[in-house]
C-alpha atoms as a PDB file:
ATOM      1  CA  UNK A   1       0.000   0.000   0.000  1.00  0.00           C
ATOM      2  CA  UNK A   2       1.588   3.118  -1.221  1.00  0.00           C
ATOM      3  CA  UNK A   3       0.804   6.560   0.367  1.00  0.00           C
ATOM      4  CA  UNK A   4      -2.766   7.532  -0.488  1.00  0.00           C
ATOM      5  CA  UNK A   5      -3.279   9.506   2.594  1.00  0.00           C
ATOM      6  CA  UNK A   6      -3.913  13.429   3.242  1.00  0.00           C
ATOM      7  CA  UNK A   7      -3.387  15.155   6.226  1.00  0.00           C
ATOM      8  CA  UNK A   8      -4.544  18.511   7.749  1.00  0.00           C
ATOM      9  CA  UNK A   9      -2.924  20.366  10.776  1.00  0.00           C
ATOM     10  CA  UNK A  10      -5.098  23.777  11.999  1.00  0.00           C
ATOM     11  CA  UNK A  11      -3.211  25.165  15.097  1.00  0.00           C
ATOM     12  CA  UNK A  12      -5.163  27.803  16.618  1.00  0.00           C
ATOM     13  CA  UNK A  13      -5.108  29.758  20.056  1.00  0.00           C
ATOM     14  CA  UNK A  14      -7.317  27.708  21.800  1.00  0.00           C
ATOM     15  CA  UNK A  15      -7.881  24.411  20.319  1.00  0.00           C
ATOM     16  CA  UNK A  16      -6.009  22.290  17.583  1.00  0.00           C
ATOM     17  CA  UNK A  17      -7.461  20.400  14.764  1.00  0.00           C
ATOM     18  CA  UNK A  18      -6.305  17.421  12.765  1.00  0.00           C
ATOM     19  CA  UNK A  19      -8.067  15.958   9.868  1.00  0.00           C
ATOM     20  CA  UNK A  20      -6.609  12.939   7.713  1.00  0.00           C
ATOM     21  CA  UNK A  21      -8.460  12.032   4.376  1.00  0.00           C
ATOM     22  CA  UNK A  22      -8.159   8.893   2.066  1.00  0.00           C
ATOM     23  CA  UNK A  23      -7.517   8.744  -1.204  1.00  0.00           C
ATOM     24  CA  UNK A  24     -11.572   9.441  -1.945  1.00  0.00           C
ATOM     25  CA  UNK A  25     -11.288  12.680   0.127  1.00  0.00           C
ATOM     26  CA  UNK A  26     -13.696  11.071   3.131  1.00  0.00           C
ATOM     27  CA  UNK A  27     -12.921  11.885   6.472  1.00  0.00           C
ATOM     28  CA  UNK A  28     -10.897   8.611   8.359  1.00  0.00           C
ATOM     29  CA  UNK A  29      -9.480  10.489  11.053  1.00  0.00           C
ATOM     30  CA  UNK A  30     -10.654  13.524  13.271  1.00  0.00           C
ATOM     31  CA  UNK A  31      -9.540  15.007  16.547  1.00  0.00           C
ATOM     32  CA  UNK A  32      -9.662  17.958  18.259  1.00  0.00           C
ATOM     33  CA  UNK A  33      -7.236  18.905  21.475  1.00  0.00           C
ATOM     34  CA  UNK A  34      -6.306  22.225  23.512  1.00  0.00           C
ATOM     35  CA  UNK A  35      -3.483  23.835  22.449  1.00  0.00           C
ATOM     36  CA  UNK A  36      -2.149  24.958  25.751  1.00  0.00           C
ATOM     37  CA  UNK A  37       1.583  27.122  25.495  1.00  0.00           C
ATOM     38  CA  UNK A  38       3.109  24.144  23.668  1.00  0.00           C
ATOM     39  CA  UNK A  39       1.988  24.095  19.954  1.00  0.00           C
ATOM     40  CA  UNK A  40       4.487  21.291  18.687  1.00  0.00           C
ATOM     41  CA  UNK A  41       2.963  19.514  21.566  1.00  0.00           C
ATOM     42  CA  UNK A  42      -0.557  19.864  19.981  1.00  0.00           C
ATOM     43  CA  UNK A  43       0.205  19.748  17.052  1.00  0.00           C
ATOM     44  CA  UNK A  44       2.062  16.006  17.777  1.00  0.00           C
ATOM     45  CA  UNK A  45      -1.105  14.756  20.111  1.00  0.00           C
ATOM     46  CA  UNK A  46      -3.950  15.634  17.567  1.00  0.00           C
ATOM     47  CA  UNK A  47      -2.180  14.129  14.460  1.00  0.00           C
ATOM     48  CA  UNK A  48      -1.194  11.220  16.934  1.00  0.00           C
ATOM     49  CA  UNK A  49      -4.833  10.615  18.172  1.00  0.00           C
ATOM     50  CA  UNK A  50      -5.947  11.389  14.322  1.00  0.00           C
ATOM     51  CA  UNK A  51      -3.326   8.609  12.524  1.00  0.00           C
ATOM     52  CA  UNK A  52      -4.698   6.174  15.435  1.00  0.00           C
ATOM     53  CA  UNK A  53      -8.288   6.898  14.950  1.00  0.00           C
ATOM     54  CA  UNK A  54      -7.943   6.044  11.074  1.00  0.00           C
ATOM     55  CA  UNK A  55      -5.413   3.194  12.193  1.00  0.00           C
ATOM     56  CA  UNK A  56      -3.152   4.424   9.682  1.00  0.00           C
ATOM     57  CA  UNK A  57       0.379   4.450   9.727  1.00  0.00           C
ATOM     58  CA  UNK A  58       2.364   7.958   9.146  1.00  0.00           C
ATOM     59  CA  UNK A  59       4.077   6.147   6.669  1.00  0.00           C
ATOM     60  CA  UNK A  60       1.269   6.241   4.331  1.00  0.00           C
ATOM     61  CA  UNK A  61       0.356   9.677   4.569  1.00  0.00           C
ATOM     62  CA  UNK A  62       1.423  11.591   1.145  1.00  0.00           C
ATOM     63  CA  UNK A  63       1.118  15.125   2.414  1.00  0.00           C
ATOM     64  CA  UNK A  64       0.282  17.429   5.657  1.00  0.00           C
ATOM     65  CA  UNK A  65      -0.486  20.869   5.588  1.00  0.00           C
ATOM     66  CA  UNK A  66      -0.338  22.776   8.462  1.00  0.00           C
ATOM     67  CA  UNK A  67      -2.181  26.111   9.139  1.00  0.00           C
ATOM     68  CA  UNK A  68      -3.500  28.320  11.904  1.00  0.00           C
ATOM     69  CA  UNK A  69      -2.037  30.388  14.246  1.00  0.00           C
ATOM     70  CA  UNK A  70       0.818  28.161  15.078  1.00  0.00           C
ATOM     71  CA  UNK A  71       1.081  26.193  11.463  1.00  0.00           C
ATOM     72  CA  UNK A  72       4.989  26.785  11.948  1.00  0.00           C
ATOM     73  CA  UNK A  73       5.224  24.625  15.021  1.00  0.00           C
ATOM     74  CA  UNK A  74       3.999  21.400  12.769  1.00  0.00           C
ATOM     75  CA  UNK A  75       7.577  20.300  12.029  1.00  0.00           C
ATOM     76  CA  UNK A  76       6.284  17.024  10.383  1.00  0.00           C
ATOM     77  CA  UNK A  77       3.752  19.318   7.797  1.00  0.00           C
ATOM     78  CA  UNK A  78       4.885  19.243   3.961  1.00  0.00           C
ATOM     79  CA  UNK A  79       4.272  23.178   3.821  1.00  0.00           C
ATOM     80  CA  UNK A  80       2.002  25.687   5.513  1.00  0.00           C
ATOM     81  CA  UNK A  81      -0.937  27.690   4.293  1.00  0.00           C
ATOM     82  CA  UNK A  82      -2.943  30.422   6.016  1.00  0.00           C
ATOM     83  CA  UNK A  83      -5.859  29.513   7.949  1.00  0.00           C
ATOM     84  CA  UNK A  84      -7.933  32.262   5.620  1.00  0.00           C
ATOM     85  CA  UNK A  85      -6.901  30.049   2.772  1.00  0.00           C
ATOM     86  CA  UNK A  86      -7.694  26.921   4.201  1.00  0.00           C
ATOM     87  CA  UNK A  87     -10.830  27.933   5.363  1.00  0.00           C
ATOM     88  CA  UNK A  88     -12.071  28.915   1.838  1.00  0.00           C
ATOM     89  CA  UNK A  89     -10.549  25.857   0.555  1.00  0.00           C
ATOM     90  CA  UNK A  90     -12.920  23.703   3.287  1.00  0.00           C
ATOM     91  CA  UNK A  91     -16.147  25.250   2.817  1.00  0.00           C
ATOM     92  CA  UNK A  92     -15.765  25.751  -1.068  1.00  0.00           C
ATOM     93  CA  UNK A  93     -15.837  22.132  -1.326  1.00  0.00           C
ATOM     94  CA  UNK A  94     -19.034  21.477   0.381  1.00  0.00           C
ATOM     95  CA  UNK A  95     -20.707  24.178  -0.352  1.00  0.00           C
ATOM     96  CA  UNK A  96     -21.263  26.311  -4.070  1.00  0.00           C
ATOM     97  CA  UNK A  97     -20.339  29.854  -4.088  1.00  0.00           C
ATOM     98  CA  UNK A  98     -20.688  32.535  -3.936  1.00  0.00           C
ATOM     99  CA  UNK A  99     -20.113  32.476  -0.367  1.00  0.00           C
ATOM    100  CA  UNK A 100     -19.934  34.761   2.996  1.00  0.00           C
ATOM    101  CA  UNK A 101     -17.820  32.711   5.159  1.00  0.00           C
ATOM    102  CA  UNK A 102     -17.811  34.085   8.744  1.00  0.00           C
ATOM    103  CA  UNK A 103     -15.097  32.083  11.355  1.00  0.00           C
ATOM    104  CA  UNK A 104     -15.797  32.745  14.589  1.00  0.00           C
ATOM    105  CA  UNK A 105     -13.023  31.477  16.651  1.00  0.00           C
ATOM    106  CA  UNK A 106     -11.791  31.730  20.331  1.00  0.00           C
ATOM    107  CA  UNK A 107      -9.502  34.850  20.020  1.00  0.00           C
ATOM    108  CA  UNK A 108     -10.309  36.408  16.601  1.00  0.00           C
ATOM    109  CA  UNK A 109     -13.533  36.709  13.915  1.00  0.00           C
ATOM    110  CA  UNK A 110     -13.041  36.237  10.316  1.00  0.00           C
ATOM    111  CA  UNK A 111     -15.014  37.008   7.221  1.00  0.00           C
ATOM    112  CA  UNK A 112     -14.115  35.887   3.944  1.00  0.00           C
ATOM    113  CA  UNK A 113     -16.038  36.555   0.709  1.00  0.00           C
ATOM    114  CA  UNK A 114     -15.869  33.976  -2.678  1.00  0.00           C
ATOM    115  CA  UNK A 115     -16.777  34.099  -5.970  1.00  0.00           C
ATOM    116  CA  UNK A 116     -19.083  31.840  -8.170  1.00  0.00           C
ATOM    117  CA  UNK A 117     -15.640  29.489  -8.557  1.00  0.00           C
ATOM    118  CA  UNK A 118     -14.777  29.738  -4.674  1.00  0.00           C
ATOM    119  CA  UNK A 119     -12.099  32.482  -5.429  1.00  0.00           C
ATOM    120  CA  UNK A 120     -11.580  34.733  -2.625  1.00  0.00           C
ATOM    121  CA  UNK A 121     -12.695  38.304  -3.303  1.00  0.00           C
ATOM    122  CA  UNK A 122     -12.525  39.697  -0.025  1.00  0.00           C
ATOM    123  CA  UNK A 123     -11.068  39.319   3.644  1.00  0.00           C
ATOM    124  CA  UNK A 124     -11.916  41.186   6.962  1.00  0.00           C
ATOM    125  CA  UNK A 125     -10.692  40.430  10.260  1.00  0.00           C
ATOM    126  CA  UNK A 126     -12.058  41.490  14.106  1.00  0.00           C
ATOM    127  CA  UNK A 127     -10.146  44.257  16.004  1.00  0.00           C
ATOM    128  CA  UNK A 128      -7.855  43.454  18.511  1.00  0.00           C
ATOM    129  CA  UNK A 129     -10.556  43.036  21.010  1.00  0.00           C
ATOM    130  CA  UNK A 130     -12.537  39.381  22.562  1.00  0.00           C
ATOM    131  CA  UNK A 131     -15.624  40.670  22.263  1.00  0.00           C
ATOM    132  CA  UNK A 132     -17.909  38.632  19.816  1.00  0.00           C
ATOM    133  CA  UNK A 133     -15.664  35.572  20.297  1.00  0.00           C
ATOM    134  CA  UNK A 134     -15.472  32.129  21.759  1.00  0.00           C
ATOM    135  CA  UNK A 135     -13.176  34.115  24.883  1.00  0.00           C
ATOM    136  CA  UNK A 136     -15.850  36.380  25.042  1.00  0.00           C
ATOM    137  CA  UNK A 137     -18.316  33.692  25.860  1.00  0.00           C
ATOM    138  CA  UNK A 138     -16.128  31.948  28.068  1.00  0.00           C
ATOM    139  CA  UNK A 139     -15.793  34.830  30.250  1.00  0.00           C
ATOM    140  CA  UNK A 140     -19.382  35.511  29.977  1.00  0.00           C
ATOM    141  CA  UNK A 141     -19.986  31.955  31.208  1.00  0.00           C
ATOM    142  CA  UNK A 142     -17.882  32.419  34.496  1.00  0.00           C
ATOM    143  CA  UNK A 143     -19.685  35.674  35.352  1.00  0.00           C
ATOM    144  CA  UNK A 144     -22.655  33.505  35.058  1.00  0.00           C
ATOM    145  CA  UNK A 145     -21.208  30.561  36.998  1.00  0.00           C
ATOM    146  CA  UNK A 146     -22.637  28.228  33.938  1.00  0.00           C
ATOM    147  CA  UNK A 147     -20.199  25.241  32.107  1.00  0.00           C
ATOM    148  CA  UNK A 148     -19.718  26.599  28.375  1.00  0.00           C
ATOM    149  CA  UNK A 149     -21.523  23.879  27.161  1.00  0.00           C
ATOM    150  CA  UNK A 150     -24.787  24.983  28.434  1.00  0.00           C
ATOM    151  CA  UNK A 151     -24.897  28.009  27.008  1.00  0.00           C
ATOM    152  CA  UNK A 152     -26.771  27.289  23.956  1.00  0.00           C
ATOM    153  CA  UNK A 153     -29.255  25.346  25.479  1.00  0.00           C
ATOM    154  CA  UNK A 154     -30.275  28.270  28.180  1.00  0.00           C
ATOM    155  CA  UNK A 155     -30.250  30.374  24.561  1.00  0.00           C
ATOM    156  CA  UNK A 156     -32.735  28.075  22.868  1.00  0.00           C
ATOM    157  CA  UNK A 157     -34.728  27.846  25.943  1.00  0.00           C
ATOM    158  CA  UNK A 158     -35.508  31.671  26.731  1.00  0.00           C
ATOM    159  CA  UNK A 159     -38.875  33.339  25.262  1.00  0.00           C
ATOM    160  CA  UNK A 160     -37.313  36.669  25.612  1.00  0.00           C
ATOM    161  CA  UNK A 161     -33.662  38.365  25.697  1.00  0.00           C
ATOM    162  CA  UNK A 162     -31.877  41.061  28.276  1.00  0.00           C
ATOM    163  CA  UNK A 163     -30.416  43.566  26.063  1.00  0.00           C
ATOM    164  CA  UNK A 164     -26.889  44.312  26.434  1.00  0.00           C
ATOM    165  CA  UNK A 165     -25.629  47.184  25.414  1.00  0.00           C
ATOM    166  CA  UNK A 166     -21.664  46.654  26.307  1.00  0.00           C
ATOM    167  CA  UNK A 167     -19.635  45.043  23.561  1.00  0.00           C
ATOM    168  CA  UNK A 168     -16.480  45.379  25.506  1.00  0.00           C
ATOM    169  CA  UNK A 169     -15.642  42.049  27.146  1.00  0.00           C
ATOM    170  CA  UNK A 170     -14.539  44.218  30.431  1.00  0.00           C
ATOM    171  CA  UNK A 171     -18.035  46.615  30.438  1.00  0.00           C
ATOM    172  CA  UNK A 172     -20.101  43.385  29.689  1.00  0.00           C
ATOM    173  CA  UNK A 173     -18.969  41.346  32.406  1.00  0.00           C
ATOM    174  CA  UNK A 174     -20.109  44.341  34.981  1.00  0.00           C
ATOM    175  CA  UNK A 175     -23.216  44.715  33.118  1.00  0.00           C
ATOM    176  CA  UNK A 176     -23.921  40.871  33.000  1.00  0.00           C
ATOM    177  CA  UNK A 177     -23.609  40.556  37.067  1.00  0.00           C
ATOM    178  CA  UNK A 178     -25.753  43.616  37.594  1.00  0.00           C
ATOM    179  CA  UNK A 179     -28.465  41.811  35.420  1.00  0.00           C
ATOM    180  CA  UNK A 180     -28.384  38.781  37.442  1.00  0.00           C
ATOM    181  CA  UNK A 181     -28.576  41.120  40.399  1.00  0.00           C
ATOM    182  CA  UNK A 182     -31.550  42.942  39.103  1.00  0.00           C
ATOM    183  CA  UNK A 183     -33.332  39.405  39.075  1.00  0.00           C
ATOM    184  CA  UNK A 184     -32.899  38.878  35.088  1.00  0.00           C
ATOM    185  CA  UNK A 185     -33.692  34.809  33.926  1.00  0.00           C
ATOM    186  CA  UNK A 186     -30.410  33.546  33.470  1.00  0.00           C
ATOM    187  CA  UNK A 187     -31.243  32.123  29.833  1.00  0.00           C
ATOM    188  CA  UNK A 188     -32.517  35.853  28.861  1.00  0.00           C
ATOM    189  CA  UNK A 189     -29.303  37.355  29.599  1.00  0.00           C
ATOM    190  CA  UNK A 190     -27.646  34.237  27.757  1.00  0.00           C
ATOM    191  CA  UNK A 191     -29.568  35.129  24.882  1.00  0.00           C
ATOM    192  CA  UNK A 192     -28.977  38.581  24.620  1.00  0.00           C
ATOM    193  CA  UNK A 193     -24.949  37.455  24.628  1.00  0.00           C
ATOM    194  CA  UNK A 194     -25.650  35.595  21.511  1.00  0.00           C
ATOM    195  CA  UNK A 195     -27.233  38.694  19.948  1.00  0.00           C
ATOM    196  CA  UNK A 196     -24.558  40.900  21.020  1.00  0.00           C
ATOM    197  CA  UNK A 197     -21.524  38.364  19.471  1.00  0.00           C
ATOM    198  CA  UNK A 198     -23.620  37.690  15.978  1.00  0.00           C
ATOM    199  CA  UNK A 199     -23.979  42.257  16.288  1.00  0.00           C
ATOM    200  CA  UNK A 200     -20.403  42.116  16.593  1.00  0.00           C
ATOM    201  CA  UNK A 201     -19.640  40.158  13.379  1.00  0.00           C
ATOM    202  CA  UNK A 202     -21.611  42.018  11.487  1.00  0.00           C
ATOM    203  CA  UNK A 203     -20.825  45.308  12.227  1.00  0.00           C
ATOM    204  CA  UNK A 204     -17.569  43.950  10.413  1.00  0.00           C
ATOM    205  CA  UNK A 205     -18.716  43.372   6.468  1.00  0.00           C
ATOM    206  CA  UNK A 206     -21.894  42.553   4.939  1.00  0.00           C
ATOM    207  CA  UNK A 207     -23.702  39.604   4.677  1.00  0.00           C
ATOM    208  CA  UNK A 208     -24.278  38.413   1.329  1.00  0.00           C
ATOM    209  CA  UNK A 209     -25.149  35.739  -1.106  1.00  0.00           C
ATOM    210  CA  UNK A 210     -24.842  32.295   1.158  1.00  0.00           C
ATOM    211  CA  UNK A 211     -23.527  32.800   4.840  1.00  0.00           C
ATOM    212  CA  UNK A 212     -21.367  29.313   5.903  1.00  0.00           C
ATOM    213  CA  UNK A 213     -20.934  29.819   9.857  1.00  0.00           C
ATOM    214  CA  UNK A 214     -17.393  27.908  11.156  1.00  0.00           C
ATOM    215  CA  UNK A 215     -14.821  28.078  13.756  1.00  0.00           C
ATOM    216  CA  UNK A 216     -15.770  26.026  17.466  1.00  0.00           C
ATOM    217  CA  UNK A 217     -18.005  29.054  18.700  1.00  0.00           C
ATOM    218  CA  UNK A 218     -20.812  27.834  16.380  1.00  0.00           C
ATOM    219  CA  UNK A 219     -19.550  23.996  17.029  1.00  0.00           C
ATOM    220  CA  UNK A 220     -21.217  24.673  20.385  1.00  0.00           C
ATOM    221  CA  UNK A 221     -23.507  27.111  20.083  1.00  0.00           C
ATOM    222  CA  UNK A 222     -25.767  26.265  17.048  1.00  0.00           C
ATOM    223  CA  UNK A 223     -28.305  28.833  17.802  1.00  0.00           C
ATOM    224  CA  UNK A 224     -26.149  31.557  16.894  1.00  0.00           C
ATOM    225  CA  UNK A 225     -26.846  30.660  13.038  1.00  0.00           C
ATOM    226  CA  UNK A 226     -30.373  31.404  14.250  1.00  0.00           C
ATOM    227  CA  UNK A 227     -30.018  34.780  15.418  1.00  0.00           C
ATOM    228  CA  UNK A 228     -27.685  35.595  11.929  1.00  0.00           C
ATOM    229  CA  UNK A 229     -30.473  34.680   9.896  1.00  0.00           C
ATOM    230  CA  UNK A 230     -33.116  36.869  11.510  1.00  0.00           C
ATOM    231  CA  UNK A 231     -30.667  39.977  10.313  1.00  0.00           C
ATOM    232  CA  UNK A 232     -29.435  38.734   7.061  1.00  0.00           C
ATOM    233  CA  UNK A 233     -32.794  37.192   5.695  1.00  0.00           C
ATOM    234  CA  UNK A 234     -30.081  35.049   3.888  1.00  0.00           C
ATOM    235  CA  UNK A 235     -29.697  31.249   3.413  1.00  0.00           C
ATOM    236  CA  UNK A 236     -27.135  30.711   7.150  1.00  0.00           C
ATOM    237  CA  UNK A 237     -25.387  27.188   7.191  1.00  0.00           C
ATOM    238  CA  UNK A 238     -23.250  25.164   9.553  1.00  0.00           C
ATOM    239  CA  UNK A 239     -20.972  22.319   7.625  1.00  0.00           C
ATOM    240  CA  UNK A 240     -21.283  19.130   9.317  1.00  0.00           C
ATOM    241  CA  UNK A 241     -17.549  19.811  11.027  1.00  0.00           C
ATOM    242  CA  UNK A 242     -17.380  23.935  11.472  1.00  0.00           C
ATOM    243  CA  UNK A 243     -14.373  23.505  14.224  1.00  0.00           C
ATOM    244  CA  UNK A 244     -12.444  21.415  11.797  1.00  0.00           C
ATOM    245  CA  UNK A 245     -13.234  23.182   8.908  1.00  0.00           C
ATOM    246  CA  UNK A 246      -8.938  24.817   8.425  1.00  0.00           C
ATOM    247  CA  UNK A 247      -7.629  21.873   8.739  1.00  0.00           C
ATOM    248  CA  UNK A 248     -10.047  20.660   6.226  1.00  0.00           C
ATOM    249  CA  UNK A 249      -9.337  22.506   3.823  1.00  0.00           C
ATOM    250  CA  UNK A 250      -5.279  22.236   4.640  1.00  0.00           C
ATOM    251  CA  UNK A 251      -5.834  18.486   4.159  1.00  0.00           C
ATOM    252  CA  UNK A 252      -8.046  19.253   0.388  1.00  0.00           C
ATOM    253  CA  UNK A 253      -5.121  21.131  -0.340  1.00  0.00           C
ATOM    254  CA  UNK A 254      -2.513  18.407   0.268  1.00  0.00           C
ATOM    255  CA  UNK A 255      -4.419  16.044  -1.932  1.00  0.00           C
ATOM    256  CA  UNK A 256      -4.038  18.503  -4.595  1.00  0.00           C
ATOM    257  CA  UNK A 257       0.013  18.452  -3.864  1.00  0.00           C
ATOM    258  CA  UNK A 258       2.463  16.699  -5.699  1.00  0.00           C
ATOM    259  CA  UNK A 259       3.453  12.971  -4.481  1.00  0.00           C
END
């Protein structure tokens, strides 16, 4: 058996990907760990747990691509590519352009525009600030003294919202405890959190054509897509593997490389 594997390395801030395809381009290997302060580390232990998911030996793995935040710390990756790149790559292939592709990830938001052929036309990225990210929730969910995991389910579950009119992840956090000490539900105030992170993305670029939500905020939190389609009035979809979706496209890309 010759090598007619295709691997995929997204390292990222908070969490690192690793994807392996077979020669059809189906998914045989997935895993997802935290990237902690060591990103070789990560890097090793996802494409470690992938290779033994998909029982596959590294020997039979043609190509990796790394990309991501740390994509220079994957010393065993062919080449590197950037995550915007990757990401276009991933959802272009599942989805037809044109396409809004918004990444909401744990320290940064992304939105990146393609063309009928799933050319990129445009990029925008979030300002150096949490808020509308996956950090911003986090913090959001200690104030609340709620695991991460439930917020979307408090979200879904509330009939109304508590508006929030702080986007700073600082001002929010003192405006989220003095809701809960004015007696506000709990999955109100979680709700209006979701509104004011999907507010925050778009304030960056408009929404048009198809919007493809990725990146492990929506991984979680589903009923964010929800709240983006009440604005845009646009067709909103989540691919079947949004956090893996870089290092999806990394591993499409290193089935395109040379053997």
């Amino acid at each position: 058996m010759g090598a007619q594997f295709f691997g995929g390395v997204d390292v990222g801030s908070c969490t690192t990907k690793a994807v392996l395809l077979d020669s059809n381009l189906k998914i045989v290997g997935l895993r997802i760990v935290y990237s902690a302060t060591d990103f070789m580390a990560s890097a090793q232990e996802a494409w470690r747990l992938c290779l033994n998911e998909a029982q596959v030996e590294p020997r039979f793995v043609a190509h990796v691509i790394s990309t991501g935040y740390g994509r220079k710390s994957v010393e065993f990756a062919s080449t590197t590519l950037t995550e915007i790149s990757c990401h276009a790559k991933g959802c272009s292939h599942y989805f037809n352009g044109p396409l809004t592709i918004v990444d909401i990830g744990g320290q940064d938001n992304k939105i990146i525009k393609l063309d009928s052929l799933g050319r990129r036309v445009s990029f925008k990225m979030n300002r150096k600030c949490a808020a509308g990210t996956g950090a911003f929730l986090e913090e959001m969910a200690i104030r609340l003294r709620k695991p991460l995991e439930e917020l979307n389910t408090l979200a879904e579950s509330a009939d109304g919202e508590v508006t929030l009119g702080s986007y700073c992840t600082v001002f929010s956090a003192t405006e989220v405890l003095e809701k809960i000490k004015s007696g506000n539900p709990v999955n109100k105030i979680v709700k209006g959190l979701f509104r004011s992170v999907v507010k925050r993305v778009l304030e960056m670029d408009t929404m048009t054509d198809k919007v493809i939500i990725t990146g492990g905020v929506i991984e979680h939190n589903h009923y964010l897509a929800e709240i983006f389609k009440e604005y845009t009035q646009i067709p909103v979809l989540i691919p079947e593997h949004p956090q893996a979706m870089g290092a999806l496209g990394a591993a499409f890309y290193a089935s395109e490389a040379d053997v």
